[in-house]
C-alpha atoms as a PDB file:
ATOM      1  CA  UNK A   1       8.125  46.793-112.133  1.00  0.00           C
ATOM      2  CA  UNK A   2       8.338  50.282-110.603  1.00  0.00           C
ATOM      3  CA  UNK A   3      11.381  51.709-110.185  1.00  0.00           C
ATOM      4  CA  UNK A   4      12.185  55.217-108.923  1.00  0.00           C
ATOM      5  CA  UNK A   5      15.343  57.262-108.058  1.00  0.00           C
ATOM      6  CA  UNK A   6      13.951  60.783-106.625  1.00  0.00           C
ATOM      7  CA  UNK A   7      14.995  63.899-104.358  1.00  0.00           C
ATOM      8  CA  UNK A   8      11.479  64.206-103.364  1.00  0.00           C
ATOM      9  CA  UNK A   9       9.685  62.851-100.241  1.00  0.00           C
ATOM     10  CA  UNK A  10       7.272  60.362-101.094  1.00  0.00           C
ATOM     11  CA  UNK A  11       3.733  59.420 -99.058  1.00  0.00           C
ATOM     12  CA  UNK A  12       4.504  55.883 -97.793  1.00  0.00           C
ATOM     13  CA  UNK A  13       0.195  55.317 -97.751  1.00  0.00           C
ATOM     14  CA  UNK A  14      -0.476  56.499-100.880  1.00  0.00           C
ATOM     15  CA  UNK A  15       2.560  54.745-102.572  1.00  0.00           C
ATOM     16  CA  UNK A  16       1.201  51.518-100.919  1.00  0.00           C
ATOM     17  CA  UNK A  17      -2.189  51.967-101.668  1.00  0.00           C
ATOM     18  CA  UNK A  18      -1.311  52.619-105.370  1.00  0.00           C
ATOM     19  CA  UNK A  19       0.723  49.503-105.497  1.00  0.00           C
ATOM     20  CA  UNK A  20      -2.098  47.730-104.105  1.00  0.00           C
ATOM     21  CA  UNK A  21      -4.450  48.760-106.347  1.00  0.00           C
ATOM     22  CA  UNK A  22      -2.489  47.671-109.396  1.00  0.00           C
ATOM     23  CA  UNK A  23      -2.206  43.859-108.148  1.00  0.00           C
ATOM     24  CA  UNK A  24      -5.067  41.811-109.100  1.00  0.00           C
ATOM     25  CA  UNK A  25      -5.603  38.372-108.721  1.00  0.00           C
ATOM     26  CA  UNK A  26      -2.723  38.565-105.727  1.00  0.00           C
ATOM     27  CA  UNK A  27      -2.828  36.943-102.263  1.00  0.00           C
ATOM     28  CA  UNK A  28      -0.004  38.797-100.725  1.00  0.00           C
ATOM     29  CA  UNK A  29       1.393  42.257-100.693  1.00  0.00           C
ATOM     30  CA  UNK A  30       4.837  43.355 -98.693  1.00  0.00           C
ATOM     31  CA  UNK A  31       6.116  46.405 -98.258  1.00  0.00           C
ATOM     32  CA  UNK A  32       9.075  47.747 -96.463  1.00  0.00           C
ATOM     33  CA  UNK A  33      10.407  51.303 -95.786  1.00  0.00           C
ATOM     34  CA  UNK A  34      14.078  52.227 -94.502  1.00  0.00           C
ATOM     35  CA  UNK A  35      14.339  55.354 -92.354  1.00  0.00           C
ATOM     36  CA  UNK A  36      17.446  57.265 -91.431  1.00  0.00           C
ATOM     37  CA  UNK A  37      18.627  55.996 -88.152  1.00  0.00           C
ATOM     38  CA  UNK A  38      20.570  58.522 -85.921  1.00  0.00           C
ATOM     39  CA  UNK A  39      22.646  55.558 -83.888  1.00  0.00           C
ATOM     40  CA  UNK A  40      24.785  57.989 -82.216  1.00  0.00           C
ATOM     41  CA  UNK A  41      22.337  60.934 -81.463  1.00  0.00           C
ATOM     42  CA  UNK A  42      24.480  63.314 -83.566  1.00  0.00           C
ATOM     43  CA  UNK A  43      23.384  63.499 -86.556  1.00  0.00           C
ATOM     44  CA  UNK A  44      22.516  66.774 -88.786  1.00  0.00           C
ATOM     45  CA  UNK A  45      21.977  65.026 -92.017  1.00  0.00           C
ATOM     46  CA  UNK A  46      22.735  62.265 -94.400  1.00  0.00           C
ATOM     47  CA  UNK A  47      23.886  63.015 -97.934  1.00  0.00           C
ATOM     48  CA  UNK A  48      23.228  60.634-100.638  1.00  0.00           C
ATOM     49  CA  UNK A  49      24.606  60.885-104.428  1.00  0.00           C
ATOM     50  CA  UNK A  50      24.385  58.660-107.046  1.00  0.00           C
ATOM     51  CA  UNK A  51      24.813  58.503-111.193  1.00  0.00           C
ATOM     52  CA  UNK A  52      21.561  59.302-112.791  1.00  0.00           C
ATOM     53  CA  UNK A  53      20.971  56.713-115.478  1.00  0.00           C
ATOM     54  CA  UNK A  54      22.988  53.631-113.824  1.00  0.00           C
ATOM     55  CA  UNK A  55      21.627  53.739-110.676  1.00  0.00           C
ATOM     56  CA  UNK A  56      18.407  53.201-112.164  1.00  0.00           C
ATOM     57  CA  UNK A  57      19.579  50.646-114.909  1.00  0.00           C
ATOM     58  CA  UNK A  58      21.186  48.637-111.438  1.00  0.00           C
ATOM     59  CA  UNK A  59      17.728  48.599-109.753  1.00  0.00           C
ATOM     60  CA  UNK A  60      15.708  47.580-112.671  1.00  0.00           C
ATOM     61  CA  UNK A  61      18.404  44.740-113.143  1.00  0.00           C
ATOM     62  CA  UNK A  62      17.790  43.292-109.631  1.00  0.00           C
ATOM     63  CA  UNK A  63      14.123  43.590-109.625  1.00  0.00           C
ATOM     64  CA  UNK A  64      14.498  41.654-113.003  1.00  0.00           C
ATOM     65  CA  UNK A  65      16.642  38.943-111.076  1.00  0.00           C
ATOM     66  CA  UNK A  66      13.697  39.008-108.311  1.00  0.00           C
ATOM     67  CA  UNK A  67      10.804  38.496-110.910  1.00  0.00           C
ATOM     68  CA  UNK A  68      12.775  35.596-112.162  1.00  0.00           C
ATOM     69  CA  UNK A  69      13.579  34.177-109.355  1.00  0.00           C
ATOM     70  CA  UNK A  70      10.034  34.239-107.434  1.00  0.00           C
ATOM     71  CA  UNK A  71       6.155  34.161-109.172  1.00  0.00           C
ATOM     72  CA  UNK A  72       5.405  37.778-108.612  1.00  0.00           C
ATOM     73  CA  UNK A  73       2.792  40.406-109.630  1.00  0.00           C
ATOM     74  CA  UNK A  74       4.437  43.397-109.508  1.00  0.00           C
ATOM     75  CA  UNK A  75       7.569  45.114-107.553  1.00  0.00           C
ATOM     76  CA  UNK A  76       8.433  48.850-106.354  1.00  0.00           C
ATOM     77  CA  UNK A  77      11.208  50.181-105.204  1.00  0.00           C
ATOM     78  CA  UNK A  78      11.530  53.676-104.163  1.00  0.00           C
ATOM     79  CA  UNK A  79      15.003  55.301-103.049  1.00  0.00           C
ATOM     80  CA  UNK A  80      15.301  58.378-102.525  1.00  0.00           C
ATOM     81  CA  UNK A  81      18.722  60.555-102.986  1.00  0.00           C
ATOM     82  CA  UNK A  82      20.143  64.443-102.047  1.00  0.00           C
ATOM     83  CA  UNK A  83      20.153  65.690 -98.351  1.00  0.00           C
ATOM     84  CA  UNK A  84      17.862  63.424 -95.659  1.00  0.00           C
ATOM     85  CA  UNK A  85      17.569  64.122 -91.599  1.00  0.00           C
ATOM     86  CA  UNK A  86      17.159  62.092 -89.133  1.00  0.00           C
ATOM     87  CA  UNK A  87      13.674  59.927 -89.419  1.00  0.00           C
ATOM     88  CA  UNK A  88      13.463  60.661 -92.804  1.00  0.00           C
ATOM     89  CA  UNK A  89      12.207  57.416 -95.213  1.00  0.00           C
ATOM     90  CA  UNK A  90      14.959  57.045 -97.543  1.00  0.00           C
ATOM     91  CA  UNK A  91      13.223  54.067 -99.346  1.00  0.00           C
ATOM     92  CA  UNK A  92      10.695  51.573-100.320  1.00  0.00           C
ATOM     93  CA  UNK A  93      10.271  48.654-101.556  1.00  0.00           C
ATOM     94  CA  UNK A  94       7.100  46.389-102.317  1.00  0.00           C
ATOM     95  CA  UNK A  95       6.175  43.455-103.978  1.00  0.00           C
ATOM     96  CA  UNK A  96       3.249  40.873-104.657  1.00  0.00           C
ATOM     97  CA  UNK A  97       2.577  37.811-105.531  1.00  0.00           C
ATOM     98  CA  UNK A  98      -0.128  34.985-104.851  1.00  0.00           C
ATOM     99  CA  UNK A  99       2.123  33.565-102.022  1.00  0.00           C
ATOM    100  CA  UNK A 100       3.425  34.977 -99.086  1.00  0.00           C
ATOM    101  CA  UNK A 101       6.590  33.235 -99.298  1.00  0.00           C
ATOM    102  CA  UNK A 102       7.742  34.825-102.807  1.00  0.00           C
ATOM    103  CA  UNK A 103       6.212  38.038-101.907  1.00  0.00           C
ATOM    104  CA  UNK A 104       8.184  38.515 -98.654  1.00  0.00           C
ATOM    105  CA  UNK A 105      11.119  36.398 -99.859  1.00  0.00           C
ATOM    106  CA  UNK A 106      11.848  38.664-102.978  1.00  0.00           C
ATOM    107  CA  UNK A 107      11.381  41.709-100.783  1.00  0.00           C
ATOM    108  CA  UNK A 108      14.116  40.864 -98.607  1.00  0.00           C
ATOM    109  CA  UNK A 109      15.736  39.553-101.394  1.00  0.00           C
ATOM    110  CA  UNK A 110      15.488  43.413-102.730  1.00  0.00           C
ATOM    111  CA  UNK A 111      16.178  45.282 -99.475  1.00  0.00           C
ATOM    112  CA  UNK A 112      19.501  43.542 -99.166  1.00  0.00           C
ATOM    113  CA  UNK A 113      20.605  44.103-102.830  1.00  0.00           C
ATOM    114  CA  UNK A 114      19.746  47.738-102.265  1.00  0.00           C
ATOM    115  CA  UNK A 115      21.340  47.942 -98.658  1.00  0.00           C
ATOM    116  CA  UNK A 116      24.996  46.453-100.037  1.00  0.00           C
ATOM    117  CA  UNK A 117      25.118  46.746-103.695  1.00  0.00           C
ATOM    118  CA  UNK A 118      23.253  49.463-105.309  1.00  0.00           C
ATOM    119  CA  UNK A 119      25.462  52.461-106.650  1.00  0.00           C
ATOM    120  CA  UNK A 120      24.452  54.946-103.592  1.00  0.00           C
ATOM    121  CA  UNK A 121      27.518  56.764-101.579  1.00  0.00           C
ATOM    122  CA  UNK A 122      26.331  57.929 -98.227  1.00  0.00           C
ATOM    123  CA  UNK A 123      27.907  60.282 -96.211  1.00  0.00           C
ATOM    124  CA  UNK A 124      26.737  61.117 -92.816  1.00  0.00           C
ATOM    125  CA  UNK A 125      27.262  64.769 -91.595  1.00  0.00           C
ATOM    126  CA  UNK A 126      27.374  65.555 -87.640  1.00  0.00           C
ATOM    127  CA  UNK A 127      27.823  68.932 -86.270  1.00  0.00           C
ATOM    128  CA  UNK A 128      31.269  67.792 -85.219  1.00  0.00           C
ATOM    129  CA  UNK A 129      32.434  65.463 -88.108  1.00  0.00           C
ATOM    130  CA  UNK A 130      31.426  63.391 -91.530  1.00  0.00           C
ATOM    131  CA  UNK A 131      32.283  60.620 -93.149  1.00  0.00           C
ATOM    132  CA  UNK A 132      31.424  58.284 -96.009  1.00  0.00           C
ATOM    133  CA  UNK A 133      29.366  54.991 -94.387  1.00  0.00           C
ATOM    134  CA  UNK A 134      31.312  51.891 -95.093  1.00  0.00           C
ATOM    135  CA  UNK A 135      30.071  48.478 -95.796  1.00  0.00           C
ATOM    136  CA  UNK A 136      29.387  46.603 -93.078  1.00  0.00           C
ATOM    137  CA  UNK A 137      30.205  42.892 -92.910  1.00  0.00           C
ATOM    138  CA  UNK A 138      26.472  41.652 -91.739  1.00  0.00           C
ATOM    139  CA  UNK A 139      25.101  43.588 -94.998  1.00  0.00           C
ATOM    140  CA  UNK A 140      27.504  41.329 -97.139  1.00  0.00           C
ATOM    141  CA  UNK A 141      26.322  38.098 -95.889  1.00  0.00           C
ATOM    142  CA  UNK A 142      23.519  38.910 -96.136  1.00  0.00           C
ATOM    143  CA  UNK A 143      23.681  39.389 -99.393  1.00  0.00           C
ATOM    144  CA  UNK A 144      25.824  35.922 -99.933  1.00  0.00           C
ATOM    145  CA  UNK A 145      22.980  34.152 -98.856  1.00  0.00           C
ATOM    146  CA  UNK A 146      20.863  34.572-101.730  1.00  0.00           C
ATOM    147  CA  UNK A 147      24.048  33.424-103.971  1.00  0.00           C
ATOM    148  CA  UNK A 148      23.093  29.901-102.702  1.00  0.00           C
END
């Protein structure tokens, strides 16, 4: 398990590459990255805080829950924090395992803890207005589904 809350940029290749390199004996590798969408074609920035210490204590927690839950080699997960523009990767997440199935299952399984539950506040800034980004209701079921 990787796990890493930075300001920094990071090279989607070589992180992928690296990860790659580590799993041996694997028959699958996922990886996902999330880039900052600009759905209404205004915006300047995004601004995203966190608490250093829990926010990484929450992530290793649910890549924990997603080792447990599926047979995997190895998991990364990448998000990034401070001031990201438009088109900007704001994370990554990867995992292995000898199956496809777990591998892409506990990836999802990841992106949709990180996309609803992990202890980042995002607040979008326009040239005209800002605001915090809410919750949104197809993030949340999302996220019940893998209480089943």
């Amino acid at each position: 398990m990787d796990i890493r809350v930075q300001e920094a940029p990071f090279d989607l290749g070589r992180e992928a590459s690296a990860f790659a390199a580590r799993q041996t004996g694997m028959g699958a590798i996922v990886t996902f990255t999330g880039i900052v969408r600009d759905l209404g074609g205004t915006l300047d920035h995004m601004q995203i805080e966190h608490y250093p210490g829990m926010t990484e204590k929450a992530l290793r927690a649910i890549a924990e829950d997603a080792h447990a839950r599926w047979d995997l080699g190895g998991s990364l997960v990448i998000h990034r924090h401070g001031r990201l523009g438009p088109d900007d990767m704001i994370m990554m997440v990867a995992t292995s395992s000898r199956h496809r199935k777990d591998a892409f299952e506990a990836a999802m399984f990841l992106m949709d803890y990180l996309k609803s539950r992990a202890p980042f506040w995002k607040k979008e800034v326009a040239a005209d207005a800002e605001g915090w980004v809410a919750a949104r209701d197809e993030d949340e079921d999302a996220l019940r589904d893998w209480q089943r």
